[in-house]
Protein backbone atom coordinates (compact mmCIF):
# COMPACT_ATOMS: atom_id res chain seq x y z
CA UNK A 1 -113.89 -26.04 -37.24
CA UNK A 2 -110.02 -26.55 -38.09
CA UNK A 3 -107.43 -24.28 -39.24
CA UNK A 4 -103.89 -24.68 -40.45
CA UNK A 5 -101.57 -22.00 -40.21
CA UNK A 6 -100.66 -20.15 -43.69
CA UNK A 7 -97.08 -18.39 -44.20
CA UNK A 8 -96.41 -15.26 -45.95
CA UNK A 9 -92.88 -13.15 -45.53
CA UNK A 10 -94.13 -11.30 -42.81
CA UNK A 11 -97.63 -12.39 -41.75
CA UNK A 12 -99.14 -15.88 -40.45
CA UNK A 13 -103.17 -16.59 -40.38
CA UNK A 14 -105.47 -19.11 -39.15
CA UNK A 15 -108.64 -19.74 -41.21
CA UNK A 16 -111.28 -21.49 -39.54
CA UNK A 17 -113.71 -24.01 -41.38
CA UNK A 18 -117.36 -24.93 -41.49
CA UNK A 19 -118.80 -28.25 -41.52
CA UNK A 20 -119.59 -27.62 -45.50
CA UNK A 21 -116.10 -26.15 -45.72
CA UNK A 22 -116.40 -22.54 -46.37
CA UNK A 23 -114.37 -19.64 -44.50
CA UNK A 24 -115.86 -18.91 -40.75
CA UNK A 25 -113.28 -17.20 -39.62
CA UNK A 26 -109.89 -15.41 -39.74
CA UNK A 27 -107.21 -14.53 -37.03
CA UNK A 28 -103.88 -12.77 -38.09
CA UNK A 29 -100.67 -11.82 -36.54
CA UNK A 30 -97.29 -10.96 -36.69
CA UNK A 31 -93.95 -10.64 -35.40
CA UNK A 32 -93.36 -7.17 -33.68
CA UNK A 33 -90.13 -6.71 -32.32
CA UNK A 34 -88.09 -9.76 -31.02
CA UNK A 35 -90.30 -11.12 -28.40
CA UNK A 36 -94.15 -9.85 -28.91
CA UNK A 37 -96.41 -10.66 -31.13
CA UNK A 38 -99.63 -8.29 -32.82
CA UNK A 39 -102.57 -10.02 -33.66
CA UNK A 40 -105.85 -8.98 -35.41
CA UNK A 41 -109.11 -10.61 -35.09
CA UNK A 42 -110.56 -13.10 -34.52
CA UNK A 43 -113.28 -12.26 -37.40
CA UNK A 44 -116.14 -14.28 -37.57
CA UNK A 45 -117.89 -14.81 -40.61
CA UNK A 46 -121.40 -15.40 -39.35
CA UNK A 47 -124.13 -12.95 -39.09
CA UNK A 48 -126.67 -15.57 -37.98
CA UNK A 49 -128.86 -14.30 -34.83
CA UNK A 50 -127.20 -17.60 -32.90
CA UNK A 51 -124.42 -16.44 -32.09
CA UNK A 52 -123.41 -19.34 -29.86
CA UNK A 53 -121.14 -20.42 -33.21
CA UNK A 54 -119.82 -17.61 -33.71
CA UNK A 55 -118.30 -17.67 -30.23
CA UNK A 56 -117.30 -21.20 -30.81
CA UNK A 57 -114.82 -20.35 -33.92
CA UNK A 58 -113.80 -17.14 -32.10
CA UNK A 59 -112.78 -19.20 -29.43
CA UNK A 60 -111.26 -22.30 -31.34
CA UNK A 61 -109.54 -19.68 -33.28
CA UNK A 62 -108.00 -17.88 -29.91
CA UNK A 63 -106.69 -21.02 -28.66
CA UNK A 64 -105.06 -22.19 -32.28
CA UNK A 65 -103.65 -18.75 -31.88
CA UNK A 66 -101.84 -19.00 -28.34
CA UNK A 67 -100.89 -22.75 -29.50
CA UNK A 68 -98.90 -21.56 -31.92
CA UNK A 69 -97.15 -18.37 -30.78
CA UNK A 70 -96.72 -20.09 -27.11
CA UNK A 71 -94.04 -22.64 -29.05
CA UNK A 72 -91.91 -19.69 -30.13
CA UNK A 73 -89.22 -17.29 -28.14
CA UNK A 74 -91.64 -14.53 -27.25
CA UNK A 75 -93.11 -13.49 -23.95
CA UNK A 76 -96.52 -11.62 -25.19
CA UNK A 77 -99.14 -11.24 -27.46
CA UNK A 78 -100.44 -7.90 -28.02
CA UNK A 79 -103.52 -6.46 -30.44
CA UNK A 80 -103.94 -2.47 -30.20
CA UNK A 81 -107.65 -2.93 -32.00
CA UNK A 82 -109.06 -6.16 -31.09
CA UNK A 83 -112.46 -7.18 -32.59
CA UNK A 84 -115.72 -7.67 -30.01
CA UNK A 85 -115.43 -11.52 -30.88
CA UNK A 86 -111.85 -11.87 -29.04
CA UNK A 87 -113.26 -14.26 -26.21
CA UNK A 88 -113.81 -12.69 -23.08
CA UNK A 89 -111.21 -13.57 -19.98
CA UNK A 90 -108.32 -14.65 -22.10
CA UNK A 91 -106.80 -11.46 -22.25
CA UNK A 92 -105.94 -8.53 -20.38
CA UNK A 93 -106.16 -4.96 -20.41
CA UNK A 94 -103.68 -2.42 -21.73
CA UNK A 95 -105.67 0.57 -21.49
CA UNK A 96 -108.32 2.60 -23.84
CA UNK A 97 -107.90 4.50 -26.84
CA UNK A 98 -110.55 7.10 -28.00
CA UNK A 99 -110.64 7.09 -31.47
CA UNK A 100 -113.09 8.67 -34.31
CA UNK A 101 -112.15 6.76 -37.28
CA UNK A 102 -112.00 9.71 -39.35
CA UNK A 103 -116.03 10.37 -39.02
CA UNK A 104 -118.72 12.86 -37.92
CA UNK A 105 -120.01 10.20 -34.66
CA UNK A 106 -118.88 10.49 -31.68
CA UNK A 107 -115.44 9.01 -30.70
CA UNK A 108 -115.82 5.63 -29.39
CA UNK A 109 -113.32 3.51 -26.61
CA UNK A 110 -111.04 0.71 -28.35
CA UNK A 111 -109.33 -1.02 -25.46
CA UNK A 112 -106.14 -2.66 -26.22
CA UNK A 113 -105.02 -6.28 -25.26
CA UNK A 114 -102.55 -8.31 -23.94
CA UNK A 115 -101.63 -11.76 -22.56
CA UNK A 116 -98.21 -13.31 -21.36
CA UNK A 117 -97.25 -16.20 -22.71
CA UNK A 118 -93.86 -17.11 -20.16
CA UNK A 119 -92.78 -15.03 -17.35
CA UNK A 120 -91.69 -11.52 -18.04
CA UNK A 121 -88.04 -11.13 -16.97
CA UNK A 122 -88.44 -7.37 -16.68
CA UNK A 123 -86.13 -4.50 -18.56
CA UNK A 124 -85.33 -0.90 -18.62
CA UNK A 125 -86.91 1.74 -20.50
CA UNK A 126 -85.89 5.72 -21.01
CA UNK A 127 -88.01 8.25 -19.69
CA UNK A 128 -87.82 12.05 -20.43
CA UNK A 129 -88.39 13.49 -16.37
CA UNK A 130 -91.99 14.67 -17.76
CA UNK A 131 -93.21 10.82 -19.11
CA UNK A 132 -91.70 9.09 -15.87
CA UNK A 133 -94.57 9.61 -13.43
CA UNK A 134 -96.73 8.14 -16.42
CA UNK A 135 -94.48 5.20 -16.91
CA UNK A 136 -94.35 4.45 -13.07
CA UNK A 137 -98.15 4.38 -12.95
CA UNK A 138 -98.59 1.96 -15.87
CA UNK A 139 -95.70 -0.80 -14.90
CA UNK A 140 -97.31 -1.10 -11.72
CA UNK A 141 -100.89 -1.58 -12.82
CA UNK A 142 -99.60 -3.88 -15.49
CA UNK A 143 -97.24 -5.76 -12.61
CA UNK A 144 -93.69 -5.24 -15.73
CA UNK A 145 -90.92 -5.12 -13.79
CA UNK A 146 -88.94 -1.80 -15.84
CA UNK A 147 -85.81 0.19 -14.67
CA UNK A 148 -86.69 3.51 -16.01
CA UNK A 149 -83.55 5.57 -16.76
CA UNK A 150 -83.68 9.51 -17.24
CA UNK A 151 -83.64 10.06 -20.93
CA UNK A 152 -82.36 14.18 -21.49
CA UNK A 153 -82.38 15.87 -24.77
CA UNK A 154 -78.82 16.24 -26.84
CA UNK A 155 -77.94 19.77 -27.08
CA UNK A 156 -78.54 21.32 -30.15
CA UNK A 157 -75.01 21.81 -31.42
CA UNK A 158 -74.84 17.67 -31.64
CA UNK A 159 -77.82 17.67 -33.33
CA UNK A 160 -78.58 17.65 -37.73
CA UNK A 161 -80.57 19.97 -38.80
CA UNK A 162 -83.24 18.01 -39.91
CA UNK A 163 -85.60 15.63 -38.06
CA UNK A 164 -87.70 12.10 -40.13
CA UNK A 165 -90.73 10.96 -39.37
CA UNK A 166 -92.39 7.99 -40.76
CA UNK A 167 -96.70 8.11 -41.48
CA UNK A 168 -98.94 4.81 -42.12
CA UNK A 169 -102.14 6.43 -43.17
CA UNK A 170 -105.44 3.79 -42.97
CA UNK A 171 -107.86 5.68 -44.59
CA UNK A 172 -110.64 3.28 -44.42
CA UNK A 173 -110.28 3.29 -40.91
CA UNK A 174 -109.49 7.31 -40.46
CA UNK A 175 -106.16 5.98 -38.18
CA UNK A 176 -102.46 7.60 -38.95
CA UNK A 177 -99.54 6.82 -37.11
CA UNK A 178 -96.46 8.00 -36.45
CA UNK A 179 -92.83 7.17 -35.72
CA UNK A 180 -89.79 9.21 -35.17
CA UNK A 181 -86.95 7.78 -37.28
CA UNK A 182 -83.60 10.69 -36.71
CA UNK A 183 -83.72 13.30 -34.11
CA UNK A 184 -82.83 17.12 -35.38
CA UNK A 185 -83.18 20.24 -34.36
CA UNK A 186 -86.41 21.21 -36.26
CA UNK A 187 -88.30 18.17 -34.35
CA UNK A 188 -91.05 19.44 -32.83
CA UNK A 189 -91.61 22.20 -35.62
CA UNK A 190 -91.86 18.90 -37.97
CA UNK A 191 -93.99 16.76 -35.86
CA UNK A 192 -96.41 20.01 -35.62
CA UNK A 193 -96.25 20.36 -39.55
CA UNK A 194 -97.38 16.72 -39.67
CA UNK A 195 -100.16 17.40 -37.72
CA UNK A 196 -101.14 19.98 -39.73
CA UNK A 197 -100.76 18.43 -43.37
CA UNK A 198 -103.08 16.09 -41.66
CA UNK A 199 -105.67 18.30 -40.95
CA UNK A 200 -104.95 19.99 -44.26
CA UNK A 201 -105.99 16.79 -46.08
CA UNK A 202 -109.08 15.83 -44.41
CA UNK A 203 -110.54 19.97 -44.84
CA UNK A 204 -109.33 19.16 -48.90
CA UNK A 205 -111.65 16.36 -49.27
CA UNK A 206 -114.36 18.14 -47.55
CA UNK A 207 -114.28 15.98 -44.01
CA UNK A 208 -115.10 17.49 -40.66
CA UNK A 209 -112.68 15.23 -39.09
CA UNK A 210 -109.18 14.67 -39.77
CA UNK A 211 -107.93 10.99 -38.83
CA UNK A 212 -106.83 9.87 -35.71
CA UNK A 213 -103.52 10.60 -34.87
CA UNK A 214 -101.36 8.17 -32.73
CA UNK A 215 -97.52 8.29 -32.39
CA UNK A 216 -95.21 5.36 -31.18
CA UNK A 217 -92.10 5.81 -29.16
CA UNK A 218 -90.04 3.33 -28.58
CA UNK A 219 -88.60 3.23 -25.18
CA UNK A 220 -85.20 1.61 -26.14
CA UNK A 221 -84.55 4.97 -27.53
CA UNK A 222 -83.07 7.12 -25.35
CA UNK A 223 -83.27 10.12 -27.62
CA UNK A 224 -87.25 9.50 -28.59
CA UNK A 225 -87.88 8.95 -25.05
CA UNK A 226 -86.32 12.66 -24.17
CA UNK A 227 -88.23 14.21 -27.16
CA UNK A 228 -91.77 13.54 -25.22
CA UNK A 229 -91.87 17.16 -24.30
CA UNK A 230 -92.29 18.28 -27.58
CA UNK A 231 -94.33 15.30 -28.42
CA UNK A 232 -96.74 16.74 -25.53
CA UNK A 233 -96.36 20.46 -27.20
CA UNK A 234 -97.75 19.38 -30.16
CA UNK A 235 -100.90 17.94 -27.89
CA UNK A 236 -100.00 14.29 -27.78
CA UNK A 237 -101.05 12.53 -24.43
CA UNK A 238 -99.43 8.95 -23.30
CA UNK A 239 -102.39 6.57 -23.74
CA UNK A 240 -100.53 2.97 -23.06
CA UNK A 241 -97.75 1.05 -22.96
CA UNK A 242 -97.04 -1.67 -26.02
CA UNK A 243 -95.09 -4.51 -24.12
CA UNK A 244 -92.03 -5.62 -26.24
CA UNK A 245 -93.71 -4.24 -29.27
CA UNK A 246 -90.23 -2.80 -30.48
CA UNK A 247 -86.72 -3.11 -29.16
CA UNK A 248 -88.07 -2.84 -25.59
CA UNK A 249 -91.53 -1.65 -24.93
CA UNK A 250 -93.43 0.97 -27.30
CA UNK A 251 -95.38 4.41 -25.83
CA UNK A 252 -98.72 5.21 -27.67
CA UNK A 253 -99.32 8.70 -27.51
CA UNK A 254 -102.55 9.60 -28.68
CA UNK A 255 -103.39 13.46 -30.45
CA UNK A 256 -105.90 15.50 -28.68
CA UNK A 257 -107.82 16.89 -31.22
CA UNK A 258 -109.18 20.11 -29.15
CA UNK A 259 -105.13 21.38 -28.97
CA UNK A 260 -104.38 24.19 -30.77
């Protein structure tokens, strides 16, 4: 097995080799934020009962991987849906999401994972009062030294009217997030209607089950760090912490589909 790194503007790739030279696997990644990187794979391209290969270019693949990103500036590597052939004990745990794909089966765990790649000088993040306790709980597990400030709301009056929010919709995998862009006034009322249109989409073409719904905050934001109470109104729930995925670190908040 061999692979040689191929560019593209924003995405590099590692394709593995057989002995007769055909693809046997793939593993992706990019640049997110100025000192992580998000990866996806490895995928294997062998269905053969031995799987003892398979774990070989999943593994050759993994180390290529950390080869490469290690002789860069940033301190992590990230993937928030890694495959089953990442190689076991080279990464760590982030936490679980439970996600549907968009389906009638029962929601299934994805784990998230992580692995340093230099020390981690630490930070400070913004925390609405409500998300701090959360926070606190995570950095320790996860051993990221983070100041976490107090992050409150601006009063309306300083406020536009109007707030954006930005949608990547995955339909083959049933997954939609979102990401605040401008505060306003009308922000949880939008990030409800979003939830909503949805919904409204999924009952249109005749699906039981909207998408999952995940939202990103980015905790260099003071503002989208304050607006987590509304986030939580609109029956969001803090699943994990994305280290350096942004700015500073990123919050996935995950929708709970039983809130009305």
């Amino acid at each position: 097995h061999d692979g040689e790194p191929l560019d593209y503007p924003r995405l590099r790739a590692l394709l593995a080799h057989d002995a007769a030279g055909r693809p046997a696997g793939l593993l992706c990644w990019r640049q997110s934020g100025p000192r992580a990187v998000v990866f996806s794979g490895p995928y294997v391209f062998d269905d053969s009962p031995d799987r003892a290969l398979a774990r070989e270019t999943a593994r050759l693949l993994t180390e290529r991987f950390l080869a490469q990103v290690a002789r860069s500036e940033v301190v992590c590597a990230f993937s928030e849906r890694p495959t089953a052939d990442v190689p076991e004990g080279w990464f760590e745990s982030l936490g679980r999401l439970t996600l549907r794909g968009g389906t009638e089966e029962a929601p299934g765990e994805q784990e998230a994972l992580f692995r340093h790649l230099r020390e981690d000088a630490g930070g400070a993040v913004w925390a609405s009062p409500e998300l701090a306790p959360f926070l606190e709980r995570q950095y320790a597990l996860l051993a990221f030294p983070r100041d976490i400030l107090r992050a409150e709301p601006a009063p309306d009056k300083l406020l536009a009217a109007h707030s954006l929010l930005a949608t990547a919709y995955d339909r083959r995998r049933g997954l939609a997030v979102l990401r605040p862009l401008l505060d306003g006034r009308d922000f949880q009322a939008n990030l409800a209607a979003h939830v909503r249109a949805m919904a409204g989409q999924a009952e249109e073409a005749g699906l039981e089950h909207g998408p999952d719904l995940l939202l990103h905050l980015d905790l260099s934001e003071p503002w989208q760090a304050a607006r987590f109470p509304a986030v939580a109104a609109c029956g969001f729930a803090p699943r994990l912490i994305l280290p350096h995925a942004g700015v500073s670190d990123l919050l996935v908040c995950q929708h709970v589909p039983a809130h009305s």
